[in-house]
C-alpha atoms as a PDB file:
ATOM      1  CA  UNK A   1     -20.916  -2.821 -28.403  1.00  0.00           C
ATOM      2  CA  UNK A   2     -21.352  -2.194 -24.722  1.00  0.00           C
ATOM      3  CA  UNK A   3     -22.480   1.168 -23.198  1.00  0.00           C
ATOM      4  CA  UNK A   4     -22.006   2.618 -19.864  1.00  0.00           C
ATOM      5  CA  UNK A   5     -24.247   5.089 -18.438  1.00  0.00           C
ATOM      6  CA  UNK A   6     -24.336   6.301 -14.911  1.00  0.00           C
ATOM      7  CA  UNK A   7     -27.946   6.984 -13.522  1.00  0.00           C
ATOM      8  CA  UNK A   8     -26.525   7.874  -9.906  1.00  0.00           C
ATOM      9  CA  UNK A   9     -23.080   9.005  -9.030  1.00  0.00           C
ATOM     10  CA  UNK A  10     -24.148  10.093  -5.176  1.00  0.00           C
ATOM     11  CA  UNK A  11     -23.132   8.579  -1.413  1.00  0.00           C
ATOM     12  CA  UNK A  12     -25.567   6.933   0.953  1.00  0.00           C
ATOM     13  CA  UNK A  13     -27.619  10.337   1.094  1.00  0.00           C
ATOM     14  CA  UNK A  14     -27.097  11.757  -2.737  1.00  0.00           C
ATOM     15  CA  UNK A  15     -26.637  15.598  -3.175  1.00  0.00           C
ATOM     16  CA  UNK A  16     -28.743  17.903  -2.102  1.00  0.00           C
ATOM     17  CA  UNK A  17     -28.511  16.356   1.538  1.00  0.00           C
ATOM     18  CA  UNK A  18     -31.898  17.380   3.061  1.00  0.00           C
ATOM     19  CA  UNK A  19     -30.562  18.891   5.733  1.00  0.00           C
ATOM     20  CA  UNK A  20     -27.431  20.812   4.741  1.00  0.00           C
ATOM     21  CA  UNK A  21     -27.095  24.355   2.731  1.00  0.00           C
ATOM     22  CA  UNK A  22     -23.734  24.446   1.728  1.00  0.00           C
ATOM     23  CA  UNK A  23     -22.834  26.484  -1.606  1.00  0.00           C
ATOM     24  CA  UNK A  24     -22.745  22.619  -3.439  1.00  0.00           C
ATOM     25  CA  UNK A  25     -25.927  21.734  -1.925  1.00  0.00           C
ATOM     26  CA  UNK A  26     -27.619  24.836  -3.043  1.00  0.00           C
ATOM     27  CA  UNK A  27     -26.454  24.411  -6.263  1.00  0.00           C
ATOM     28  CA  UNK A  28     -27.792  21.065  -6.637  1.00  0.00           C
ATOM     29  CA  UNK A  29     -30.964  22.626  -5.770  1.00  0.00           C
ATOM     30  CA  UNK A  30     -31.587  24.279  -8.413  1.00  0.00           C
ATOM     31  CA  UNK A  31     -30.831  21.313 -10.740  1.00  0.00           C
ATOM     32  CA  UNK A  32     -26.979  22.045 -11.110  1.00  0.00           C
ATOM     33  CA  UNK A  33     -24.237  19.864 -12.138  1.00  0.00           C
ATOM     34  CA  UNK A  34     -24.026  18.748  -8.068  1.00  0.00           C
ATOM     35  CA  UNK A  35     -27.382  17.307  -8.121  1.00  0.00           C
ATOM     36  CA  UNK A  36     -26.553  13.319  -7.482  1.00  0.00           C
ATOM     37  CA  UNK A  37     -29.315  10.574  -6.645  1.00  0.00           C
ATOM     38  CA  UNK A  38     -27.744   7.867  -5.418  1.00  0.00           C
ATOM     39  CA  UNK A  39     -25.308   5.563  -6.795  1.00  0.00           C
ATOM     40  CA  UNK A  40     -26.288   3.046 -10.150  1.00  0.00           C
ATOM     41  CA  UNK A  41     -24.249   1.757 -13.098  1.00  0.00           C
ATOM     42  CA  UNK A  42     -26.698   0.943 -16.590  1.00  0.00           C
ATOM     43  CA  UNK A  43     -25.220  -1.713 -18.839  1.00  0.00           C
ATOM     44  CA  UNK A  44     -26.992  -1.486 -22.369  1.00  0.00           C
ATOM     45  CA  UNK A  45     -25.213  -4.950 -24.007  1.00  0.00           C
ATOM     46  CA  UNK A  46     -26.160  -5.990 -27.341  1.00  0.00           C
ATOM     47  CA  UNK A  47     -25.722  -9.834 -26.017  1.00  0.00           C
ATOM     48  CA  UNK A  48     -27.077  -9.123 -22.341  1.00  0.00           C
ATOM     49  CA  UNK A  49     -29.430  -6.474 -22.559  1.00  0.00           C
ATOM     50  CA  UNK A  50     -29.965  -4.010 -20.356  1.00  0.00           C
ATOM     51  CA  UNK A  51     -28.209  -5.030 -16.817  1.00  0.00           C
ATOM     52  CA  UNK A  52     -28.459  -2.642 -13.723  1.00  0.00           C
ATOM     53  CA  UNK A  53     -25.769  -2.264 -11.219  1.00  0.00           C
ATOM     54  CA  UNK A  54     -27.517  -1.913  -7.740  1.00  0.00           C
ATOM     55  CA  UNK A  55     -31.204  -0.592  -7.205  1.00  0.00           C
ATOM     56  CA  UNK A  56     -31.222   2.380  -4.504  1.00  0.00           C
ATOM     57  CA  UNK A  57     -34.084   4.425  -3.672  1.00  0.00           C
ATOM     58  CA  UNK A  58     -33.758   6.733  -6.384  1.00  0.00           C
ATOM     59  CA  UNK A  59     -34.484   3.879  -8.581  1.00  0.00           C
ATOM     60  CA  UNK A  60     -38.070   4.758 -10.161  1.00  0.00           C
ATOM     61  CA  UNK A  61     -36.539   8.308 -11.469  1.00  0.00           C
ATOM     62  CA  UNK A  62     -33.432   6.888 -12.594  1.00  0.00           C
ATOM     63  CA  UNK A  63     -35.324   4.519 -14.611  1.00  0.00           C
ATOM     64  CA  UNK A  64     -37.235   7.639 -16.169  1.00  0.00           C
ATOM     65  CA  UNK A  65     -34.220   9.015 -17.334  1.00  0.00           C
ATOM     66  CA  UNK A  66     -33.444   6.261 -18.778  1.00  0.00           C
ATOM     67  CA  UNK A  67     -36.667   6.192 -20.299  1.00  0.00           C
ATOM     68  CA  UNK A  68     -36.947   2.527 -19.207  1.00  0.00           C
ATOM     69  CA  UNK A  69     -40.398   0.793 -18.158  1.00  0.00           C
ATOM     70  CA  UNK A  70     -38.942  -2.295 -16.980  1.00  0.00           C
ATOM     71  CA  UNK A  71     -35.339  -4.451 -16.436  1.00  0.00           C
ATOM     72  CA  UNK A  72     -34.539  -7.792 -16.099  1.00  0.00           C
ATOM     73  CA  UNK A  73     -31.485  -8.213 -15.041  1.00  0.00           C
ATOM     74  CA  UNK A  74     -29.935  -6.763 -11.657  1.00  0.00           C
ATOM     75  CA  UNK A  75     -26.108  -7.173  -9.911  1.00  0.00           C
ATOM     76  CA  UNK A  76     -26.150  -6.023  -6.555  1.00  0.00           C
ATOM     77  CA  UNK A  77     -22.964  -5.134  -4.496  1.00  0.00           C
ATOM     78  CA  UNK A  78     -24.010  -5.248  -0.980  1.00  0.00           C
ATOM     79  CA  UNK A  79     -27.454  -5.007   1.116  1.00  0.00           C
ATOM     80  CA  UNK A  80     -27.314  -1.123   2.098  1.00  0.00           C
ATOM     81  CA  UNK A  81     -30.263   0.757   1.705  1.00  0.00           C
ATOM     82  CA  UNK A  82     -28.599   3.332  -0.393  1.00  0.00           C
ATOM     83  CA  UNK A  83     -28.174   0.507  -3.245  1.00  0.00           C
ATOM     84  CA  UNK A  84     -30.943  -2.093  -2.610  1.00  0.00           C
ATOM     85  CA  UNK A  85     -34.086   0.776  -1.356  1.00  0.00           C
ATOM     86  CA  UNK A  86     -35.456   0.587  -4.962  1.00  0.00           C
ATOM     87  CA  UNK A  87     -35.874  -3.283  -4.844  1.00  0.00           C
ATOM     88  CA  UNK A  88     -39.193  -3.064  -3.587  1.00  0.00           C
ATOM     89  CA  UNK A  89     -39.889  -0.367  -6.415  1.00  0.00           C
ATOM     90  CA  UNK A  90     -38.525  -3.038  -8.815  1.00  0.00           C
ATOM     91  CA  UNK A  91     -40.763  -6.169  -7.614  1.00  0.00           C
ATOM     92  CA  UNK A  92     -43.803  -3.919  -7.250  1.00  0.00           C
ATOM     93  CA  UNK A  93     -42.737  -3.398 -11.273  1.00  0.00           C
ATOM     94  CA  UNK A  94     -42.132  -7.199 -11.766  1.00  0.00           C
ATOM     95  CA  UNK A  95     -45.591  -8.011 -10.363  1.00  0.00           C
ATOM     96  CA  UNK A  96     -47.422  -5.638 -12.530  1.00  0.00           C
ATOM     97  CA  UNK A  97     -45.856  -6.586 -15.418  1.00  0.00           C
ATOM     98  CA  UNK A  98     -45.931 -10.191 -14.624  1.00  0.00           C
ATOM     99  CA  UNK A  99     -42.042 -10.641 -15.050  1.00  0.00           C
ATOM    100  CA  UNK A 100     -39.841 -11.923 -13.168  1.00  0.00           C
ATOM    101  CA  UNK A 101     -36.832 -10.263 -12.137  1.00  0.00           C
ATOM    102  CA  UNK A 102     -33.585 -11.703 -12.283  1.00  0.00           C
ATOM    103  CA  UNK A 103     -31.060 -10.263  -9.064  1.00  0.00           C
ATOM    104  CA  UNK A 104     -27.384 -11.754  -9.238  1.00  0.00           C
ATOM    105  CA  UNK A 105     -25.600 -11.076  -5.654  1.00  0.00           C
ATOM    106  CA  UNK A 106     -22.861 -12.544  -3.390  1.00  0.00           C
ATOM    107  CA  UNK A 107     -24.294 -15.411  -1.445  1.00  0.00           C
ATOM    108  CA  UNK A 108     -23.647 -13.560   1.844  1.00  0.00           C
ATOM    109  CA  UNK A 109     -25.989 -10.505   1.352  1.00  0.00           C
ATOM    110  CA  UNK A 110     -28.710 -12.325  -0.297  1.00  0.00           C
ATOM    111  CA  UNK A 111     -29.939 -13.823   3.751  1.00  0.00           C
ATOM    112  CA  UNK A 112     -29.517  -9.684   4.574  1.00  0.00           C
ATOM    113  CA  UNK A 113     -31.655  -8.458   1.476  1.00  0.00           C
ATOM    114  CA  UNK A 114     -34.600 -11.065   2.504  1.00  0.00           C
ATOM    115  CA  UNK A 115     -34.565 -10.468   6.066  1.00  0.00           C
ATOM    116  CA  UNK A 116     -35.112  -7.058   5.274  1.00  0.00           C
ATOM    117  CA  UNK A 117     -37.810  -7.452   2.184  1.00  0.00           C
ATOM    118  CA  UNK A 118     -38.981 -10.755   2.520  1.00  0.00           C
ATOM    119  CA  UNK A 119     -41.366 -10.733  -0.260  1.00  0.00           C
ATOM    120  CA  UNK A 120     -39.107  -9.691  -2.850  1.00  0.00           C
ATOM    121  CA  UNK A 121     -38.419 -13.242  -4.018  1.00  0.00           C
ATOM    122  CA  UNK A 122     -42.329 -13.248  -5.141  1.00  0.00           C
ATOM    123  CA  UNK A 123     -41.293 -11.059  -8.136  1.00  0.00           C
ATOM    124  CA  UNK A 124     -37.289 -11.582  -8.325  1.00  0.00           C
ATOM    125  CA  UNK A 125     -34.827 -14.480  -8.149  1.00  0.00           C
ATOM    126  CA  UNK A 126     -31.845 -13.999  -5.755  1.00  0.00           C
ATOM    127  CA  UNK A 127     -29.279 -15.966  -7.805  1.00  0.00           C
ATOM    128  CA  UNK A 128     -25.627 -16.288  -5.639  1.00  0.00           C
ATOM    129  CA  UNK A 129     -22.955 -14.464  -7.803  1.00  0.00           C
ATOM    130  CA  UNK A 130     -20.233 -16.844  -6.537  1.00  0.00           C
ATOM    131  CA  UNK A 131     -18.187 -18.096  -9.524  1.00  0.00           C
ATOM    132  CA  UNK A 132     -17.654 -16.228 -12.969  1.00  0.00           C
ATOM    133  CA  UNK A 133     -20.902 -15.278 -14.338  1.00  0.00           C
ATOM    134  CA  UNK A 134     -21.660 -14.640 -18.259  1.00  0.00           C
ATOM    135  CA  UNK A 135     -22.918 -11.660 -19.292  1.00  0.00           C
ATOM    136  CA  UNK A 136     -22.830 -11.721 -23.587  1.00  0.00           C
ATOM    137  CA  UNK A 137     -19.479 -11.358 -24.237  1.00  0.00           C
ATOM    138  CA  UNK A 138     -18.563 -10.285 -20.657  1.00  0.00           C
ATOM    139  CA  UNK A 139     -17.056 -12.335 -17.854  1.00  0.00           C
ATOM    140  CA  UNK A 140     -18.144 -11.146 -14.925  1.00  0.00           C
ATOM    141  CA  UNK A 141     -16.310 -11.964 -11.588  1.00  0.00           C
ATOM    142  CA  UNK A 142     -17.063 -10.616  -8.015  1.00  0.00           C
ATOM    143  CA  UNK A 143     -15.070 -10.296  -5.040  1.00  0.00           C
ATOM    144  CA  UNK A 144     -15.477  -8.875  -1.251  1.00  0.00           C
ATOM    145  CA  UNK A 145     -13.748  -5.729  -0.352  1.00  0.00           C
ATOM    146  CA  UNK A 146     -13.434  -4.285   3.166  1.00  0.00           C
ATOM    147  CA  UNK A 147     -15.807  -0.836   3.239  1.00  0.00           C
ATOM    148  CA  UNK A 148     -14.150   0.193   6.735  1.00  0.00           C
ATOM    149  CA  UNK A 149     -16.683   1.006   9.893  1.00  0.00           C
ATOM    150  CA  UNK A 150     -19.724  -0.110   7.422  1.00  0.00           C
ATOM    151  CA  UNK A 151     -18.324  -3.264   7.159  1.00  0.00           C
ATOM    152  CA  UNK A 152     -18.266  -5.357   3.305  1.00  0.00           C
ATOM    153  CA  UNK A 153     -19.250  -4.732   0.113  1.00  0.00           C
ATOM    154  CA  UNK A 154     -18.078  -6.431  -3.313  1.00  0.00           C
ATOM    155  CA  UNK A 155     -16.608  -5.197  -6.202  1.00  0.00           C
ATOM    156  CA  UNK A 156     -16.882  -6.820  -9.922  1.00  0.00           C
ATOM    157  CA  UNK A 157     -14.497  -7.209 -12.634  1.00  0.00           C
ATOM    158  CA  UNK A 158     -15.778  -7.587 -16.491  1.00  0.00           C
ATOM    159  CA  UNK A 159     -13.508  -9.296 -18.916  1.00  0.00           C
ATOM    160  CA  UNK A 160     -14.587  -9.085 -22.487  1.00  0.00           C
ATOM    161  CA  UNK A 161     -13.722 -12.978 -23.674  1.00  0.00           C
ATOM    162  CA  UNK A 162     -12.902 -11.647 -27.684  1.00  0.00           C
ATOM    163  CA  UNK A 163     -10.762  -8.468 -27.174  1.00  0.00           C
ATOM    164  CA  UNK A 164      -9.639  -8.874 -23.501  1.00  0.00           C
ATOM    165  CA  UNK A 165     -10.938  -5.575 -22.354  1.00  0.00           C
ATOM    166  CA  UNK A 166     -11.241  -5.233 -18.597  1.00  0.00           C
ATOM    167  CA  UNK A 167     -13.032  -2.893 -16.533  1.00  0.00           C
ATOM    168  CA  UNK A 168     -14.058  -3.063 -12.953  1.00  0.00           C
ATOM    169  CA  UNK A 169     -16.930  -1.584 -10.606  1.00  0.00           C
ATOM    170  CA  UNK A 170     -15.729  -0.773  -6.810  1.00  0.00           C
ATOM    171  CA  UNK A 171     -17.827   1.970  -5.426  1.00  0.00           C
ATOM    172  CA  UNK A 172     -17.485   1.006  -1.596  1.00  0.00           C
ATOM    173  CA  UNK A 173     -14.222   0.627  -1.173  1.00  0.00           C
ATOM    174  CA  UNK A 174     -11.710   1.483   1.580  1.00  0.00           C
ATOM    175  CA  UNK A 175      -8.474  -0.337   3.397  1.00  0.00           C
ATOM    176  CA  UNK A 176      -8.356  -2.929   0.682  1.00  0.00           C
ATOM    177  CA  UNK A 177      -5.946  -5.832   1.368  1.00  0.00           C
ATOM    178  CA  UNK A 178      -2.996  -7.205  -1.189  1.00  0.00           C
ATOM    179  CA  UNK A 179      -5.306  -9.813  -2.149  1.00  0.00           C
ATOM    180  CA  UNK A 180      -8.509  -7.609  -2.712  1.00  0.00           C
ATOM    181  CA  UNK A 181      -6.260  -5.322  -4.839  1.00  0.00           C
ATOM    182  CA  UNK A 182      -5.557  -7.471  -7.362  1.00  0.00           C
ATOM    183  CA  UNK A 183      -8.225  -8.035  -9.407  1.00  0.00           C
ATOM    184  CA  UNK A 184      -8.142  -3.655  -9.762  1.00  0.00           C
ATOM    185  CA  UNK A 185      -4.593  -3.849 -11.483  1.00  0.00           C
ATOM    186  CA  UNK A 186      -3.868  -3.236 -15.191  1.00  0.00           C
ATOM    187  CA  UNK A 187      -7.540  -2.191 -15.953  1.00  0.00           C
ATOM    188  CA  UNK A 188      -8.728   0.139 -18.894  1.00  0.00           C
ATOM    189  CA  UNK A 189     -11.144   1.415 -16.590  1.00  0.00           C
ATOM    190  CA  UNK A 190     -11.816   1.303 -13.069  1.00  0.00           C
ATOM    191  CA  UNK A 191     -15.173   2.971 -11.389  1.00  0.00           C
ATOM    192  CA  UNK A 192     -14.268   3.730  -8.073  1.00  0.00           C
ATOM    193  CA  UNK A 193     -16.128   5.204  -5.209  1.00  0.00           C
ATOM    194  CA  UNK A 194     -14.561   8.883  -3.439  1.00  0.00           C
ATOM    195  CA  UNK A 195     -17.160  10.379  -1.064  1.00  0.00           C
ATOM    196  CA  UNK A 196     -14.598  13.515  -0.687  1.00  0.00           C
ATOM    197  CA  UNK A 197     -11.761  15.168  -1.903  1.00  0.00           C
ATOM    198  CA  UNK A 198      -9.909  14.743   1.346  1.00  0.00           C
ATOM    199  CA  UNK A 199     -11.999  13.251   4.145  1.00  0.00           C
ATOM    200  CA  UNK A 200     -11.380  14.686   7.141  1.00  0.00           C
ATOM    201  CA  UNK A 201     -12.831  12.522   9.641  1.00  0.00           C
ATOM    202  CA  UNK A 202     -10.696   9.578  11.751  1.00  0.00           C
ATOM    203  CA  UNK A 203      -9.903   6.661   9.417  1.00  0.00           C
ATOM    204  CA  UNK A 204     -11.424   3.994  11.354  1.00  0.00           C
ATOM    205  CA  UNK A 205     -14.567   6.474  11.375  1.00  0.00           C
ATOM    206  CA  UNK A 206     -14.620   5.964   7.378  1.00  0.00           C
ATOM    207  CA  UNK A 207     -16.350   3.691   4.628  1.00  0.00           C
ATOM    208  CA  UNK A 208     -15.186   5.242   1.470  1.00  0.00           C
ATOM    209  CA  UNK A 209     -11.589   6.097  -0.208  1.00  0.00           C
ATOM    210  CA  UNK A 210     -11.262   9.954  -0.835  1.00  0.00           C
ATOM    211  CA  UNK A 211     -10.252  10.964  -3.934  1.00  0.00           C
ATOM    212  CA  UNK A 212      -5.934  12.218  -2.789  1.00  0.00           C
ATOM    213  CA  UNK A 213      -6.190   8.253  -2.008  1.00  0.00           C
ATOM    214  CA  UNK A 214      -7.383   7.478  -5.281  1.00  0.00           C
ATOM    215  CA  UNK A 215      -4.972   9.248  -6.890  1.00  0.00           C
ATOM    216  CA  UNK A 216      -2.124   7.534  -5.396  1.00  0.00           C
ATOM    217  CA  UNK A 217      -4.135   3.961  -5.958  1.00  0.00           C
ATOM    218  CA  UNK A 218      -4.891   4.120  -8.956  1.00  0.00           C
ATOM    219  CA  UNK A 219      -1.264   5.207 -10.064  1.00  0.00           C
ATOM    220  CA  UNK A 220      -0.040   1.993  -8.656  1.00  0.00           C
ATOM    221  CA  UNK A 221      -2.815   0.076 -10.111  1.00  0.00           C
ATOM    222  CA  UNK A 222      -2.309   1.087 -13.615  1.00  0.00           C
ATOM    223  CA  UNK A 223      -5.365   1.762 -14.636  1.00  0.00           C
ATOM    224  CA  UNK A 224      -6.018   3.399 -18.184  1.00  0.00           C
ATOM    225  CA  UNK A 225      -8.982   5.311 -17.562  1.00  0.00           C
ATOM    226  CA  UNK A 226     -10.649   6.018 -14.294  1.00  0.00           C
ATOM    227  CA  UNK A 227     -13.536   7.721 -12.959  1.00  0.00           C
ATOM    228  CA  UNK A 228     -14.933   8.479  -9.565  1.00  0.00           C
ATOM    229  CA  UNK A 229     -18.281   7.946  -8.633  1.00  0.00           C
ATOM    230  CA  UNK A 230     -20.154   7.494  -4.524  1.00  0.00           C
ATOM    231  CA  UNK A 231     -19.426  11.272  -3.648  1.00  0.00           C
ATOM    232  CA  UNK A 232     -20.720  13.570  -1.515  1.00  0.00           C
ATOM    233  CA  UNK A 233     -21.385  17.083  -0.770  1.00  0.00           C
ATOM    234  CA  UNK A 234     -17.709  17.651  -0.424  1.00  0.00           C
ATOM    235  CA  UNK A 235     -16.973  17.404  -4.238  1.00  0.00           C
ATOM    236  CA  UNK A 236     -17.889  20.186  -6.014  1.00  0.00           C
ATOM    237  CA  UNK A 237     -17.980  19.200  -9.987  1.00  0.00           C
ATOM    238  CA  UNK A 238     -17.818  23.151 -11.074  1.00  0.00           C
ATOM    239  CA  UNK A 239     -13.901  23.420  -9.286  1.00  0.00           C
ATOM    240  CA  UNK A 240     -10.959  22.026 -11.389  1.00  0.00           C
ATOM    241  CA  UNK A 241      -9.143  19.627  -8.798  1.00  0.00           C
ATOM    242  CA  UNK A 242      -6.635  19.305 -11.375  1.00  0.00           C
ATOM    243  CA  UNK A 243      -7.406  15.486 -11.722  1.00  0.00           C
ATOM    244  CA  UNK A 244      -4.179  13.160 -13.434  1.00  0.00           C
ATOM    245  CA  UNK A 245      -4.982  13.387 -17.104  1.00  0.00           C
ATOM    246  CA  UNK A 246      -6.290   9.622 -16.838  1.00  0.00           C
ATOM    247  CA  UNK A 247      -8.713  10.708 -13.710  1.00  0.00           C
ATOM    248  CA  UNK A 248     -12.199  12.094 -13.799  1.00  0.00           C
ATOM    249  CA  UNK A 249     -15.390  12.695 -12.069  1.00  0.00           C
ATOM    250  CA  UNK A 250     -18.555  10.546 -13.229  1.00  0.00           C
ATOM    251  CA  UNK A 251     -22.162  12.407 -13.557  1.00  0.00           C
ATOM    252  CA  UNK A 252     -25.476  11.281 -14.396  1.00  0.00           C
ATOM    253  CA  UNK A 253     -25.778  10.986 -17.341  1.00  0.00           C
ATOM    254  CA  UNK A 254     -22.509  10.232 -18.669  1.00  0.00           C
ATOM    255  CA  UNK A 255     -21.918   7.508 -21.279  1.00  0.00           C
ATOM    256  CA  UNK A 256     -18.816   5.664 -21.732  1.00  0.00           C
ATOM    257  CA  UNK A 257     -18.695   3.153 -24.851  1.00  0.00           C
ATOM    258  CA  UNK A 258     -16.287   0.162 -24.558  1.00  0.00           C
END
């Protein structure tokens, strides 16, 4: 069996922002069902282990709500802060413990990561996440995806190689081509970043789909199950949107069993 928690479903800043005091904010303040650190996927395989979906700055107290002491496995979608800031948390852990780290990433950001955090291959091997990699049972297969003014990110697809199940991670996401479509068609579940409901803002001033977009998407993709995670202030998880019946919000915490 393979289980799906989220540990962060928040944008580049997470919820509370520090500097805003809107009614969702303030609600996440006091520990609400707004709060979001910032944006991580835990994999608990019975083949793979435990395998982390990007390491942002909220790392350390994800990890103690997951009641975790140490990882070994990483995949890492692109080299913003808001999902590689924990890496140096996560050497610093690898050199304590004396274990090496294992960090599977496109072959494009890993030059970005180092030039950031060059001593991060001390304590964790940057492997290039090129062709299919093998996760247990799980194919795992990456691909670039336009993330509008903020330029790339990737996306990865899981294929389970005995029952066929298919799910896929996208959480920076926006404009995708034909071709980058693809692999998101005829999933049972897609992840999918929204940073609002209905962003407001000039489209070539954005990064991340809203969620009216993912609605429509995700209608033509054919997706069995899918649920929204990367959002921001905007989405408040106390109002009914009145989601499609197949549609939902993520929140830390939540397990999904495949």
């Amino acid at each position: 069996m393979t289980t799906l928690t989220f540990r962060g479903t928040g944008d580049s800043m997470g919820v509370p922002r520090v500097y805003c005091d809107c009614e969702v904010c303030g609600e996440a303040r006091t520990g609400g069902v707004n709060r979001r650190l910032r944006s991580s996927l835990q994999i608990e395989d019975e083949q793979a282990g435990t395998v982390w979906i990007d390491c942002g700055p909220d790392w350390g107290a994800q990890m103690q709500a997951a009641g975790l002491r140490q990882i070994k496995t990483m995949l890492v979608t692109h080299a913003h802060f808001d999902h590689i800031g924990g890496l140096v948390e996560w050497a610093d852990a690898c050199r304590w413990t004396g274990e090496r780290g294992t960090a599977y990433v496109p072959e494009e950001v890993i030059p970005e990561i180092l030039a950031r955090f060059p001593w991060l291959s001390r304590h964790i091997d940057f492997l290039p996440f090129e062709s299919a990699l093998r996760l247990g049972s799980w194919s795992v297969t990456s691909w670039r995806v336009h993330h509008g003014k903020n330029g790339y990110a990737y996306a990865f697809r899981f294929a389970h190689l005995a029952t066929g199940f298919c799910w896929a991670y996208c959480s920076d996401a926006i404009g995708l081509t034909d071709e980058q479509q693809q692999p998101l068609y005829g999933l049972d579940l897609l992840i999918l970043g929204t940073s609002f409901y209905k962003e407001p803002f000039a489209y070539e001033t954005r990064s991340v789909y809203d969620v009216v977009e993912a609605i429509e998407l995700t209608a033509k993709w054919g997706a069995s199950r899918t649920l929204l995670t990367h959002m921001s202030h905007d989405i408040d998880l106390r109002r009914d949107y009145a989601l499609p019946a197949r549609m939902s919000f993520a929140y830390a915490g939540l397990e999904v069993r495949l």
